[in-house]
PDB file of N, CA and C in Angstrom:
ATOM      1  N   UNK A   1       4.993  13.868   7.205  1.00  0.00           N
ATOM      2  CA  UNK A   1       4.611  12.798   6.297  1.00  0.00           C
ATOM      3  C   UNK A   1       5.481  11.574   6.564  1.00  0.00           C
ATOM      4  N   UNK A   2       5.264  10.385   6.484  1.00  0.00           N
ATOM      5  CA  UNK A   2       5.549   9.174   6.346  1.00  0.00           C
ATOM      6  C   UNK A   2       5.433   8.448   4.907  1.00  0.00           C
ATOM      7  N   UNK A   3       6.222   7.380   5.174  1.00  0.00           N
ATOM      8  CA  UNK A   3       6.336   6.941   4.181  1.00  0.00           C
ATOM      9  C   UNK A   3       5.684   5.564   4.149  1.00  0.00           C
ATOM     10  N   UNK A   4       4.574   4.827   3.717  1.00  0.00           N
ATOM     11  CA  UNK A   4       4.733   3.074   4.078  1.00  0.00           C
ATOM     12  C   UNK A   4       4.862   2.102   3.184  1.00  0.00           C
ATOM     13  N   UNK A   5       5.602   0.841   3.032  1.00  0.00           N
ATOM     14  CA  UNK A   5       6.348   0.630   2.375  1.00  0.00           C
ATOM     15  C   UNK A   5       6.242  -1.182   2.653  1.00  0.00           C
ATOM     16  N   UNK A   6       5.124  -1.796   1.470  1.00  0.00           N
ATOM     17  CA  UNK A   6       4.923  -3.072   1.838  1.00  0.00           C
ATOM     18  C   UNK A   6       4.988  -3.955   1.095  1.00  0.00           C
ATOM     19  N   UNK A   7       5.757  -4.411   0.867  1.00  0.00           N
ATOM     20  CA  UNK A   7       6.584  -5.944  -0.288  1.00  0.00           C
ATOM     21  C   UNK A   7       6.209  -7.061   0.293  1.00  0.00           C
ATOM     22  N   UNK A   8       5.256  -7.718  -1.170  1.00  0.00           N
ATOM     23  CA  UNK A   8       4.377  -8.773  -1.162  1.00  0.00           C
ATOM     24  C   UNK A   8       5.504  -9.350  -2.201  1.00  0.00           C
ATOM     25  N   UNK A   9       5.053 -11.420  -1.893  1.00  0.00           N
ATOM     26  CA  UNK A   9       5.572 -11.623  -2.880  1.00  0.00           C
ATOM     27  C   UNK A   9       4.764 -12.541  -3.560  1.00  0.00           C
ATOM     28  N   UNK A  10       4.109 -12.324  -4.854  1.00  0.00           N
ATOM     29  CA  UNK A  10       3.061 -12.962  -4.971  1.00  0.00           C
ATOM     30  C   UNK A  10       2.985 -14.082  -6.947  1.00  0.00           C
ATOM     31  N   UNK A  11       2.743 -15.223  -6.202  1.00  0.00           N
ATOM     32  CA  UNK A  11       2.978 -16.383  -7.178  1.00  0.00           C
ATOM     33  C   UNK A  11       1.803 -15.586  -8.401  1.00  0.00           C
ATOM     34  N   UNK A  12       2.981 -15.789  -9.793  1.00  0.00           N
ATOM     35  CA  UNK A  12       2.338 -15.458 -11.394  1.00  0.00           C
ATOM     36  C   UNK A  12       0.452 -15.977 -11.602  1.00  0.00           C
ATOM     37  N   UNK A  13       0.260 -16.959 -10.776  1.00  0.00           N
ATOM     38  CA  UNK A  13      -1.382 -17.395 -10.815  1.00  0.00           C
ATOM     39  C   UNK A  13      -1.935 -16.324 -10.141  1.00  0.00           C
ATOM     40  N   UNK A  14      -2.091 -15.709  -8.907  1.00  0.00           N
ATOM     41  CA  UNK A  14      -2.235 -15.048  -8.322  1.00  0.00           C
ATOM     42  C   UNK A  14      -2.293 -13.323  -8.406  1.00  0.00           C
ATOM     43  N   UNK A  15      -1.517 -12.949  -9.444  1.00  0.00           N
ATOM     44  CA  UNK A  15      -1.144 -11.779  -9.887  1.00  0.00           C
ATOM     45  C   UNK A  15      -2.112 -10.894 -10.361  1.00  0.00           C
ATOM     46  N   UNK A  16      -2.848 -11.568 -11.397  1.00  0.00           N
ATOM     47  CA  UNK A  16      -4.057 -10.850 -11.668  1.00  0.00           C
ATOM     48  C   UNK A  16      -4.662 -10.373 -10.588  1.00  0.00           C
ATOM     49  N   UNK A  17      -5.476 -11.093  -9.839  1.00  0.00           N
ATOM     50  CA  UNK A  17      -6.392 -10.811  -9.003  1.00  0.00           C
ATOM     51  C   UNK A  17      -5.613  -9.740  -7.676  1.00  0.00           C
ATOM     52  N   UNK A  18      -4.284 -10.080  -7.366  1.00  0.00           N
ATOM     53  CA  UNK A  18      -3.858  -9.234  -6.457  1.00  0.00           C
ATOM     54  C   UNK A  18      -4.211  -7.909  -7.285  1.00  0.00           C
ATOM     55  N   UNK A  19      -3.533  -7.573  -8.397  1.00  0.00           N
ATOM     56  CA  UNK A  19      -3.517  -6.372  -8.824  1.00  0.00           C
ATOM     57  C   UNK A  19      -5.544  -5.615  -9.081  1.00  0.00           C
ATOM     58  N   UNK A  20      -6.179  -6.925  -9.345  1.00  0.00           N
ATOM     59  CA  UNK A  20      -7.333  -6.394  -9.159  1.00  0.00           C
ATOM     60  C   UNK A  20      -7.712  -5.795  -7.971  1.00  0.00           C
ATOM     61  N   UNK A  21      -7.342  -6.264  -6.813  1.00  0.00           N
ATOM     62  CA  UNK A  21      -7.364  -6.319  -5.537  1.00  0.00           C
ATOM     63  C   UNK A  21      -7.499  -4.489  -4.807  1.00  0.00           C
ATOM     64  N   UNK A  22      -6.279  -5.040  -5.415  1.00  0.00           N
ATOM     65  CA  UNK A  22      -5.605  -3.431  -5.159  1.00  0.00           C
ATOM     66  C   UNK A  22      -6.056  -2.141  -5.830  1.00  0.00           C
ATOM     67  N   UNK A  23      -6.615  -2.660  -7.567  1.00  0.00           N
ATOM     68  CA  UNK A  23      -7.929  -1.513  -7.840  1.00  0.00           C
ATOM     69  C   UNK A  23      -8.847  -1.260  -7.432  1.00  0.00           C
ATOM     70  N   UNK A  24      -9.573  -2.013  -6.293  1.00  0.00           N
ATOM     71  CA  UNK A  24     -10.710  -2.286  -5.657  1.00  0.00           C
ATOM     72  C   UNK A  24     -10.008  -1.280  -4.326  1.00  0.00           C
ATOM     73  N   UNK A  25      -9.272  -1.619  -3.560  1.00  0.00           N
ATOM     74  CA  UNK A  25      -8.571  -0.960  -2.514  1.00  0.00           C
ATOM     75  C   UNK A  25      -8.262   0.629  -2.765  1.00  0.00           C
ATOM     76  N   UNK A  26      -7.886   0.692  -4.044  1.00  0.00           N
ATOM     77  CA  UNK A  26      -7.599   2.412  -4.271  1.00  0.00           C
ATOM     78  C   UNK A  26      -8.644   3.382  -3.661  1.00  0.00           C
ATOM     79  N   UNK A  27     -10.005   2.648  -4.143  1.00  0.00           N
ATOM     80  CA  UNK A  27     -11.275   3.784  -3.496  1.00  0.00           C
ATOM     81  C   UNK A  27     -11.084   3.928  -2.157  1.00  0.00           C
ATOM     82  N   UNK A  28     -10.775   3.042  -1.216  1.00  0.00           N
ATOM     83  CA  UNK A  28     -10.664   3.818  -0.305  1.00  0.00           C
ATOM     84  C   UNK A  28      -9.631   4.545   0.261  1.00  0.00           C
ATOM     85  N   UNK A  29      -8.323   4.509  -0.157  1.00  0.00           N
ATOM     86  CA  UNK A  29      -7.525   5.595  -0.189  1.00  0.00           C
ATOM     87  C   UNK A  29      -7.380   6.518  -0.966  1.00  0.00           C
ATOM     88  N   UNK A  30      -8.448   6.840  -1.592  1.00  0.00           N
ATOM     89  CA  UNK A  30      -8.323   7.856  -2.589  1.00  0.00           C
ATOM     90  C   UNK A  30      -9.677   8.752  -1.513  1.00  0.00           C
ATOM     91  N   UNK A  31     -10.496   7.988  -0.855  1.00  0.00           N
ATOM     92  CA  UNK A  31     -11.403   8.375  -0.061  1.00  0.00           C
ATOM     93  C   UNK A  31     -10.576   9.075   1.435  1.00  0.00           C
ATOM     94  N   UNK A  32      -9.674   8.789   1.599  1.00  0.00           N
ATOM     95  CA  UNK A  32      -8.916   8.906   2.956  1.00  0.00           C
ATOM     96  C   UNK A  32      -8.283  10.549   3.252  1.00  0.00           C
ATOM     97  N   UNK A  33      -8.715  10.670   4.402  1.00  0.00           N
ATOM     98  CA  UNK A  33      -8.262  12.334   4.436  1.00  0.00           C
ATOM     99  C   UNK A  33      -6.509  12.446   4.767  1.00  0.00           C
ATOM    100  N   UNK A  34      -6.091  10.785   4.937  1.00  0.00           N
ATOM    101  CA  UNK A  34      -4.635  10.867   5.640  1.00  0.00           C
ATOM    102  C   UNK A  34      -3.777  10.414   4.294  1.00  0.00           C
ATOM    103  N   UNK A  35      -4.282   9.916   3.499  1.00  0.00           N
ATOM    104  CA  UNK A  35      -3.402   9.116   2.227  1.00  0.00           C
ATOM    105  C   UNK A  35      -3.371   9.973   1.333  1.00  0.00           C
ATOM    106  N   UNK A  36      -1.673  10.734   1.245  1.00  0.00           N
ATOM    107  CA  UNK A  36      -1.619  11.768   0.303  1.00  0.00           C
ATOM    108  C   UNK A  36      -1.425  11.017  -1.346  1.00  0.00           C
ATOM    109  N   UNK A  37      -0.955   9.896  -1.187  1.00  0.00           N
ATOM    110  CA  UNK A  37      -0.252   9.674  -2.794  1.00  0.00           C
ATOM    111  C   UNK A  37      -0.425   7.983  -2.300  1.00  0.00           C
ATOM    112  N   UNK A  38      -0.335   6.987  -3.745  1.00  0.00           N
ATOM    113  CA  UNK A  38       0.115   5.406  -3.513  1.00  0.00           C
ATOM    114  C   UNK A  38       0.593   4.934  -4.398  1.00  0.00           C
ATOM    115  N   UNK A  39       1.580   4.316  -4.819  1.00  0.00           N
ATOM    116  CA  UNK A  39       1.531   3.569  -5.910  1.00  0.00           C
ATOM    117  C   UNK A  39       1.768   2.213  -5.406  1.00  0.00           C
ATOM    118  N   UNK A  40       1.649   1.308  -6.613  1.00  0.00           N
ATOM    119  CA  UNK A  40       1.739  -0.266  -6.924  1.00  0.00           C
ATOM    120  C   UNK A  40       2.787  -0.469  -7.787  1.00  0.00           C
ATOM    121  N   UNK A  41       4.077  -1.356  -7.552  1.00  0.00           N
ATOM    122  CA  UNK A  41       5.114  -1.372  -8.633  1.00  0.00           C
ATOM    123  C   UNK A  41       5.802  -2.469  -8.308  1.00  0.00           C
ATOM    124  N   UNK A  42       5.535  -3.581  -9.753  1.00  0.00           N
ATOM    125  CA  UNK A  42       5.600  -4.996  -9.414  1.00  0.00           C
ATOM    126  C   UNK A  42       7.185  -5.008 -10.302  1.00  0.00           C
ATOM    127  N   UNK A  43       8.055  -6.221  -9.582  1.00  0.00           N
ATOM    128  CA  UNK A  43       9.149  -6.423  -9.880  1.00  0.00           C
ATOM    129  C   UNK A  43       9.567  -6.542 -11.717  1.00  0.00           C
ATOM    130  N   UNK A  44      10.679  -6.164 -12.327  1.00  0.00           N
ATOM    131  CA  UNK A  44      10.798  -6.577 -13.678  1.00  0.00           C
ATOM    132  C   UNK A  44      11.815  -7.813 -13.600  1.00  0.00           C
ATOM    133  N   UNK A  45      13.135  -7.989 -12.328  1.00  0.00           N
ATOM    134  CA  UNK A  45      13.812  -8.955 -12.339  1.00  0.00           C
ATOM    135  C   UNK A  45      12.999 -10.207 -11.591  1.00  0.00           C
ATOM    136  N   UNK A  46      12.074  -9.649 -10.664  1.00  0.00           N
ATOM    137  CA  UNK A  46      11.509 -11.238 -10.055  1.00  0.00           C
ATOM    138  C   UNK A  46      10.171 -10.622  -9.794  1.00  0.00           C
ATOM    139  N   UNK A  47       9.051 -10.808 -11.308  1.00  0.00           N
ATOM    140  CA  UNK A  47       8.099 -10.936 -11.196  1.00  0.00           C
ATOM    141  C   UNK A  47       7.713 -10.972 -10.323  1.00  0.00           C
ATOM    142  N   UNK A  48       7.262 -11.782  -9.584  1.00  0.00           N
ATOM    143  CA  UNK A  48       6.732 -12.227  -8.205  1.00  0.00           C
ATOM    144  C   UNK A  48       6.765 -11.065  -7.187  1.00  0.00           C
ATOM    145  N   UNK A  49       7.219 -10.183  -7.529  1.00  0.00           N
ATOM    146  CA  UNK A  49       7.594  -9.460  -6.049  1.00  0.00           C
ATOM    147  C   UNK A  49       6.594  -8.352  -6.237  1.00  0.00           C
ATOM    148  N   UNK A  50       6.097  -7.487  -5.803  1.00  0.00           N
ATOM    149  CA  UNK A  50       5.193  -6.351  -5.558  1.00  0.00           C
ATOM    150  C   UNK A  50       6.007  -5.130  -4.654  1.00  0.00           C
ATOM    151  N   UNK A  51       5.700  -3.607  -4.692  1.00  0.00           N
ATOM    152  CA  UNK A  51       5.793  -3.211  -3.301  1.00  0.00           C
ATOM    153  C   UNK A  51       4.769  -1.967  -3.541  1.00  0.00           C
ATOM    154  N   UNK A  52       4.006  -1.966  -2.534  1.00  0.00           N
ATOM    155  CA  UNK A  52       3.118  -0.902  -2.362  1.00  0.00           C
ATOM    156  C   UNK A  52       3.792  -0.077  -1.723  1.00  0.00           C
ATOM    157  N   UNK A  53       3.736   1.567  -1.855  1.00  0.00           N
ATOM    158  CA  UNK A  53       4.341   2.804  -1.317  1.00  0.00           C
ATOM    159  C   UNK A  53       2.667   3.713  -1.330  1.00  0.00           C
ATOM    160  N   UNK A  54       2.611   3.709   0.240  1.00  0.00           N
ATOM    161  CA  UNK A  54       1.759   4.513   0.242  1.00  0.00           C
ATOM    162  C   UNK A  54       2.041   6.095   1.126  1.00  0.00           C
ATOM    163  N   UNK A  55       1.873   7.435   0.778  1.00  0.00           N
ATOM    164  CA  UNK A  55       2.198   8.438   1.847  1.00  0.00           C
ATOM    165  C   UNK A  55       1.279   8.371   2.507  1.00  0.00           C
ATOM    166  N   UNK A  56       1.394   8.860   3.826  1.00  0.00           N
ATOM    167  CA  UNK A  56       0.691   9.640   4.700  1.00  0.00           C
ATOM    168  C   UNK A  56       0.799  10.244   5.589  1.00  0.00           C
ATOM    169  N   UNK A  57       0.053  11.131   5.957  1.00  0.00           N
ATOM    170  CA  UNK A  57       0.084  12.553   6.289  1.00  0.00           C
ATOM    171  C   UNK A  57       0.942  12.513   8.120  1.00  0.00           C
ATOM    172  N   UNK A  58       0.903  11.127   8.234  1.00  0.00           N
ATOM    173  CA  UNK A  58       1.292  10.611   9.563  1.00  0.00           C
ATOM    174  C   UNK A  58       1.383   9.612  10.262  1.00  0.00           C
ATOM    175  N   UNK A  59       2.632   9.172  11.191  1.00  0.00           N
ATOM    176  CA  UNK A  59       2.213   7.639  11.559  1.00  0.00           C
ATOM    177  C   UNK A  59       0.470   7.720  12.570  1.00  0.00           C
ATOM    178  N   UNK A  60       0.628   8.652  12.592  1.00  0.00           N
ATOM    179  CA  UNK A  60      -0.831   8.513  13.582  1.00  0.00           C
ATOM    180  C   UNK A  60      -2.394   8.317  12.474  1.00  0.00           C
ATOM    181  N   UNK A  61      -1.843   9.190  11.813  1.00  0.00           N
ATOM    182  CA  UNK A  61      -2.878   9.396  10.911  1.00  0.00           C
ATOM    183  C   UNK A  61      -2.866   7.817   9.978  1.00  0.00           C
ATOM    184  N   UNK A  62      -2.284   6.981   9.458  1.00  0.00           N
ATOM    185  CA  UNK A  62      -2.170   6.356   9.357  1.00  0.00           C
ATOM    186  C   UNK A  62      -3.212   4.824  10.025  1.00  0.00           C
ATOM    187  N   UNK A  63      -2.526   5.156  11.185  1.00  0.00           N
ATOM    188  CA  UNK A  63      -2.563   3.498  12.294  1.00  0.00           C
ATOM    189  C   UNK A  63      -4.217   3.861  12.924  1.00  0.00           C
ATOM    190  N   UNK A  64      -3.916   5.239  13.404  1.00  0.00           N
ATOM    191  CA  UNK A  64      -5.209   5.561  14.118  1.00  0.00           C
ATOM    192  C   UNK A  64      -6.547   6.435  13.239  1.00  0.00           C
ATOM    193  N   UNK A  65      -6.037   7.593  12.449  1.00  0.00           N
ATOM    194  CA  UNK A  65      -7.229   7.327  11.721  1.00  0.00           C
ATOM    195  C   UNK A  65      -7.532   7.036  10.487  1.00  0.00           C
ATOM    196  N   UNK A  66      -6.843   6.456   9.867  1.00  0.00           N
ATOM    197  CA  UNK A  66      -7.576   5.523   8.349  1.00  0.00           C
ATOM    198  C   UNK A  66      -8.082   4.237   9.156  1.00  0.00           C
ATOM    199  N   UNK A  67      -7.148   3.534   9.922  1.00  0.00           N
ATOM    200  CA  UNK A  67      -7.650   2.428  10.820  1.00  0.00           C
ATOM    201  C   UNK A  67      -8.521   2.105  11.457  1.00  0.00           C
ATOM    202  N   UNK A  68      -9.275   3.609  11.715  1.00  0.00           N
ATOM    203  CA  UNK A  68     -10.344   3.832  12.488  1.00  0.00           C
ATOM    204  C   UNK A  68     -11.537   3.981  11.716  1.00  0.00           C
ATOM    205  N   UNK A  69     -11.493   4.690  10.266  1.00  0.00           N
ATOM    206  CA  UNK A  69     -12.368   5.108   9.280  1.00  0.00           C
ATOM    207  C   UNK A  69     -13.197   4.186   8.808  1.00  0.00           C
ATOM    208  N   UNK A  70     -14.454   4.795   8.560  1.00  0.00           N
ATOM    209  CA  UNK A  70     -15.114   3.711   7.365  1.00  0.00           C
ATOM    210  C   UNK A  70     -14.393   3.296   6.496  1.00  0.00           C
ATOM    211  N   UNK A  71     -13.222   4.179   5.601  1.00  0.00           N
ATOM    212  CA  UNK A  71     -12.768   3.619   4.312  1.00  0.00           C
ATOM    213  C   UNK A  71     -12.215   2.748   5.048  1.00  0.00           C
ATOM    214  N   UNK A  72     -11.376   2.165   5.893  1.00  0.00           N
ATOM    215  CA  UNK A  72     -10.499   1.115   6.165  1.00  0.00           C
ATOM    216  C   UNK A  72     -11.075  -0.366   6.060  1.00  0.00           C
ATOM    217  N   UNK A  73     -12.699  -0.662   6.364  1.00  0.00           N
ATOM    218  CA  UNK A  73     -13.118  -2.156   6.060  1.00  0.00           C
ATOM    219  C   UNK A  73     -12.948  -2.639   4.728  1.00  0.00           C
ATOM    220  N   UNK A  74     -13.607  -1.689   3.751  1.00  0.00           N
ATOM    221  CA  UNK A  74     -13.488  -2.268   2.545  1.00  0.00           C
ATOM    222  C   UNK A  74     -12.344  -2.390   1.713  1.00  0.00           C
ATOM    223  N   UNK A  75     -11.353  -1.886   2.545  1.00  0.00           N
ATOM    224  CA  UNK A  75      -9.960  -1.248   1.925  1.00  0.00           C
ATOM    225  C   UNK A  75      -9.426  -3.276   2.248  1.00  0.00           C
ATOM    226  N   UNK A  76      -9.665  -3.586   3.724  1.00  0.00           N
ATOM    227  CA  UNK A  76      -9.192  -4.656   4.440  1.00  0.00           C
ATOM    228  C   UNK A  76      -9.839  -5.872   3.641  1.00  0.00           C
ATOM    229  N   UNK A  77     -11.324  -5.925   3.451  1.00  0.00           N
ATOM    230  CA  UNK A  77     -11.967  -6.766   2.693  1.00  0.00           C
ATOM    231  C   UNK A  77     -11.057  -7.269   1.160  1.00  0.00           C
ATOM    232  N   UNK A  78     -10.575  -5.925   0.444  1.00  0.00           N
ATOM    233  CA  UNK A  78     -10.373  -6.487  -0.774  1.00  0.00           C
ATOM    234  C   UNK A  78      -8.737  -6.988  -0.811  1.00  0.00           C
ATOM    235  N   UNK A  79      -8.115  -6.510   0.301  1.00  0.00           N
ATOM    236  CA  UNK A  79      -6.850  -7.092   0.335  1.00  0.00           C
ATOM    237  C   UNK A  79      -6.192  -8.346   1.509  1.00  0.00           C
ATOM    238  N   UNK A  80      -7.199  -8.406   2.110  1.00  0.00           N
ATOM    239  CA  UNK A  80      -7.217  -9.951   3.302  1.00  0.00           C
ATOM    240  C   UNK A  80      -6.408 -10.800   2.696  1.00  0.00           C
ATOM    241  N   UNK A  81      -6.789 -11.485   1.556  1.00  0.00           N
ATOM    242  CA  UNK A  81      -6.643 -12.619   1.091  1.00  0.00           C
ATOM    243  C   UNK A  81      -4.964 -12.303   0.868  1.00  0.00           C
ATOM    244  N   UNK A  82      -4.372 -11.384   0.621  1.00  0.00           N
ATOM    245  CA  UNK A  82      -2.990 -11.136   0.127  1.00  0.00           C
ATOM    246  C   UNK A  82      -2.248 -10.986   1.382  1.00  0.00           C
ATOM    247  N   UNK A  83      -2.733 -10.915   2.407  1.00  0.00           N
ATOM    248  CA  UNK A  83      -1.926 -10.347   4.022  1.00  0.00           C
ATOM    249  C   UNK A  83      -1.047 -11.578   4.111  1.00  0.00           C
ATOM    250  N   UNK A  84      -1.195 -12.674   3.946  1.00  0.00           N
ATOM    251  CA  UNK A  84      -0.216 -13.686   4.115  1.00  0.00           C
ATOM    252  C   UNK A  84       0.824 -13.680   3.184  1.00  0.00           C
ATOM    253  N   UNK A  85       0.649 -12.751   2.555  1.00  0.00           N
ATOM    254  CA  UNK A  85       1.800 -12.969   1.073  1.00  0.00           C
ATOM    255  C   UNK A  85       2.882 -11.581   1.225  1.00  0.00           C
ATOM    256  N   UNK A  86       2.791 -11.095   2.377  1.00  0.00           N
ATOM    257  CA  UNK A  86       3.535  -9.887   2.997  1.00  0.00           C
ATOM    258  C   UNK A  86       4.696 -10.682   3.404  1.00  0.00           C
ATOM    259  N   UNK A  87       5.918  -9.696   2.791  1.00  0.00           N
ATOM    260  CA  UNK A  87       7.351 -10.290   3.173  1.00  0.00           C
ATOM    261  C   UNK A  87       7.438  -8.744   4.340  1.00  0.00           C
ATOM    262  N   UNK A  88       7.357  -7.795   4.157  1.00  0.00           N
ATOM    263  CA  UNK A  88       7.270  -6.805   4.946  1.00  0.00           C
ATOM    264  C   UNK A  88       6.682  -5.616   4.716  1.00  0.00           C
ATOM    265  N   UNK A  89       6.319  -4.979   6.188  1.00  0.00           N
ATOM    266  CA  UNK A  89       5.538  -3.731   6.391  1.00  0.00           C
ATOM    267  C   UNK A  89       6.473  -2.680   7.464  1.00  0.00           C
ATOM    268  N   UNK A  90       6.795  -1.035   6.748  1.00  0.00           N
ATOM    269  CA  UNK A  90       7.208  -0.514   7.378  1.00  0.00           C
ATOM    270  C   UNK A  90       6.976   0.694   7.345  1.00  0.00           C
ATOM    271  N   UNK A  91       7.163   1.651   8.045  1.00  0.00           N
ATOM    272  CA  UNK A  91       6.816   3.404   7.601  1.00  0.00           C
ATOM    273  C   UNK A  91       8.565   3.422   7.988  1.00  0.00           C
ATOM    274  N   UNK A  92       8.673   4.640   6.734  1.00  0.00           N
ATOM    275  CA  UNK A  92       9.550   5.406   6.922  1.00  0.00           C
ATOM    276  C   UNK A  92       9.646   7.196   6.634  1.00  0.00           C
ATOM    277  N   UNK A  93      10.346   7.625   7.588  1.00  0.00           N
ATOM    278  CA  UNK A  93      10.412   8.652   6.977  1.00  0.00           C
ATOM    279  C   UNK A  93      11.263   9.825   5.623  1.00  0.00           C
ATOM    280  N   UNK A  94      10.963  10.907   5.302  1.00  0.00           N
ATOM    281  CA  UNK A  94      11.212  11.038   3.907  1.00  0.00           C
ATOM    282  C   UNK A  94      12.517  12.165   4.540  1.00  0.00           C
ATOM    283  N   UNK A  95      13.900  11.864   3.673  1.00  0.00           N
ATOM    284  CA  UNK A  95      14.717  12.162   3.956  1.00  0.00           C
ATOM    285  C   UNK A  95      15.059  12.942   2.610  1.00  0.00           C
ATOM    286  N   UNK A  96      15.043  14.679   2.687  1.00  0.00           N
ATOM    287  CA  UNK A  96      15.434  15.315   1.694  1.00  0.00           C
ATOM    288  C   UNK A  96      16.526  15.649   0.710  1.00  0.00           C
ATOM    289  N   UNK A  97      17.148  14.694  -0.419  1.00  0.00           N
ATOM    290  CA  UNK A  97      18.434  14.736  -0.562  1.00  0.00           C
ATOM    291  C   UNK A  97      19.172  15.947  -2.227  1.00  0.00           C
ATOM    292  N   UNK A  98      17.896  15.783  -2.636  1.00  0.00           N
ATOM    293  CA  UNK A  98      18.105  16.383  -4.066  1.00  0.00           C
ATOM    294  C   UNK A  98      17.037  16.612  -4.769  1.00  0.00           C
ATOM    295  N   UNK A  99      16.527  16.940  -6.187  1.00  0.00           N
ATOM    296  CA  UNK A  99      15.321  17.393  -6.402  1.00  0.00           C
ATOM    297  C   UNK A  99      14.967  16.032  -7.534  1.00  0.00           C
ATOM    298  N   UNK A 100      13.743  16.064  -7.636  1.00  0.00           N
ATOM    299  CA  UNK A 100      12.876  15.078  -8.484  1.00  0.00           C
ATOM    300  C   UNK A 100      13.520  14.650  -9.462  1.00  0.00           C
ATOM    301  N   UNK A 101      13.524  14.231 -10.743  1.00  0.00           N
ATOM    302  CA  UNK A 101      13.647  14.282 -12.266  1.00  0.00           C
ATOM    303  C   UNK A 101      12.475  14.141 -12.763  1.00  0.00           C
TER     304      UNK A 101
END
């Protein structure tokens, strides 16, 4: 599993609709045979900031097949408009240190 990990930073006018955006986008990772889990979790000290955490099952699985999938157009369609508002995109991997709470 991987981890991916993408901090937007997105002006208070704008906010709504990103977050709509991104309800629109869920169907197709909820459709995806590689996207185990995602969340959305917007800043409390600087509003503005976003970071999407999405798992998956692999960097391959990931790049090559959600990328490749039907779900991936409409996934791309509803979040285009926000790609310029990316401060960064990264996978990482999950490093086991202690248990949940």
């Amino acid at each position: 599993m991987v981890v991916e990990y993408i901090r937007y930073r997105i002006p208070d006018e704008r906010q709504g609709r990103f977050e709509a955006a991104y309800g629109d986008a869920a169907a197709s990772l909820d459709a995806s045979e590689h996207c185990l889990a995602y969340e959305l979790s917007h800043g409390v000290e600087e509003p503005e900031r976003y970071i999407l955490r999405i798992e998956w099952d692999s960097l391959d699985g990931h790049e090559q097949g959600f990328r490749r999938s039907p779900e991936f157009q409409p996934f791309l369609a509803a979040v285009r408009p926000f790609i310029d508002d990316i401060e960064e995109m990264r996978h990482y991997g999950v490093i086991p240190i202690g248990t949940s709470r």
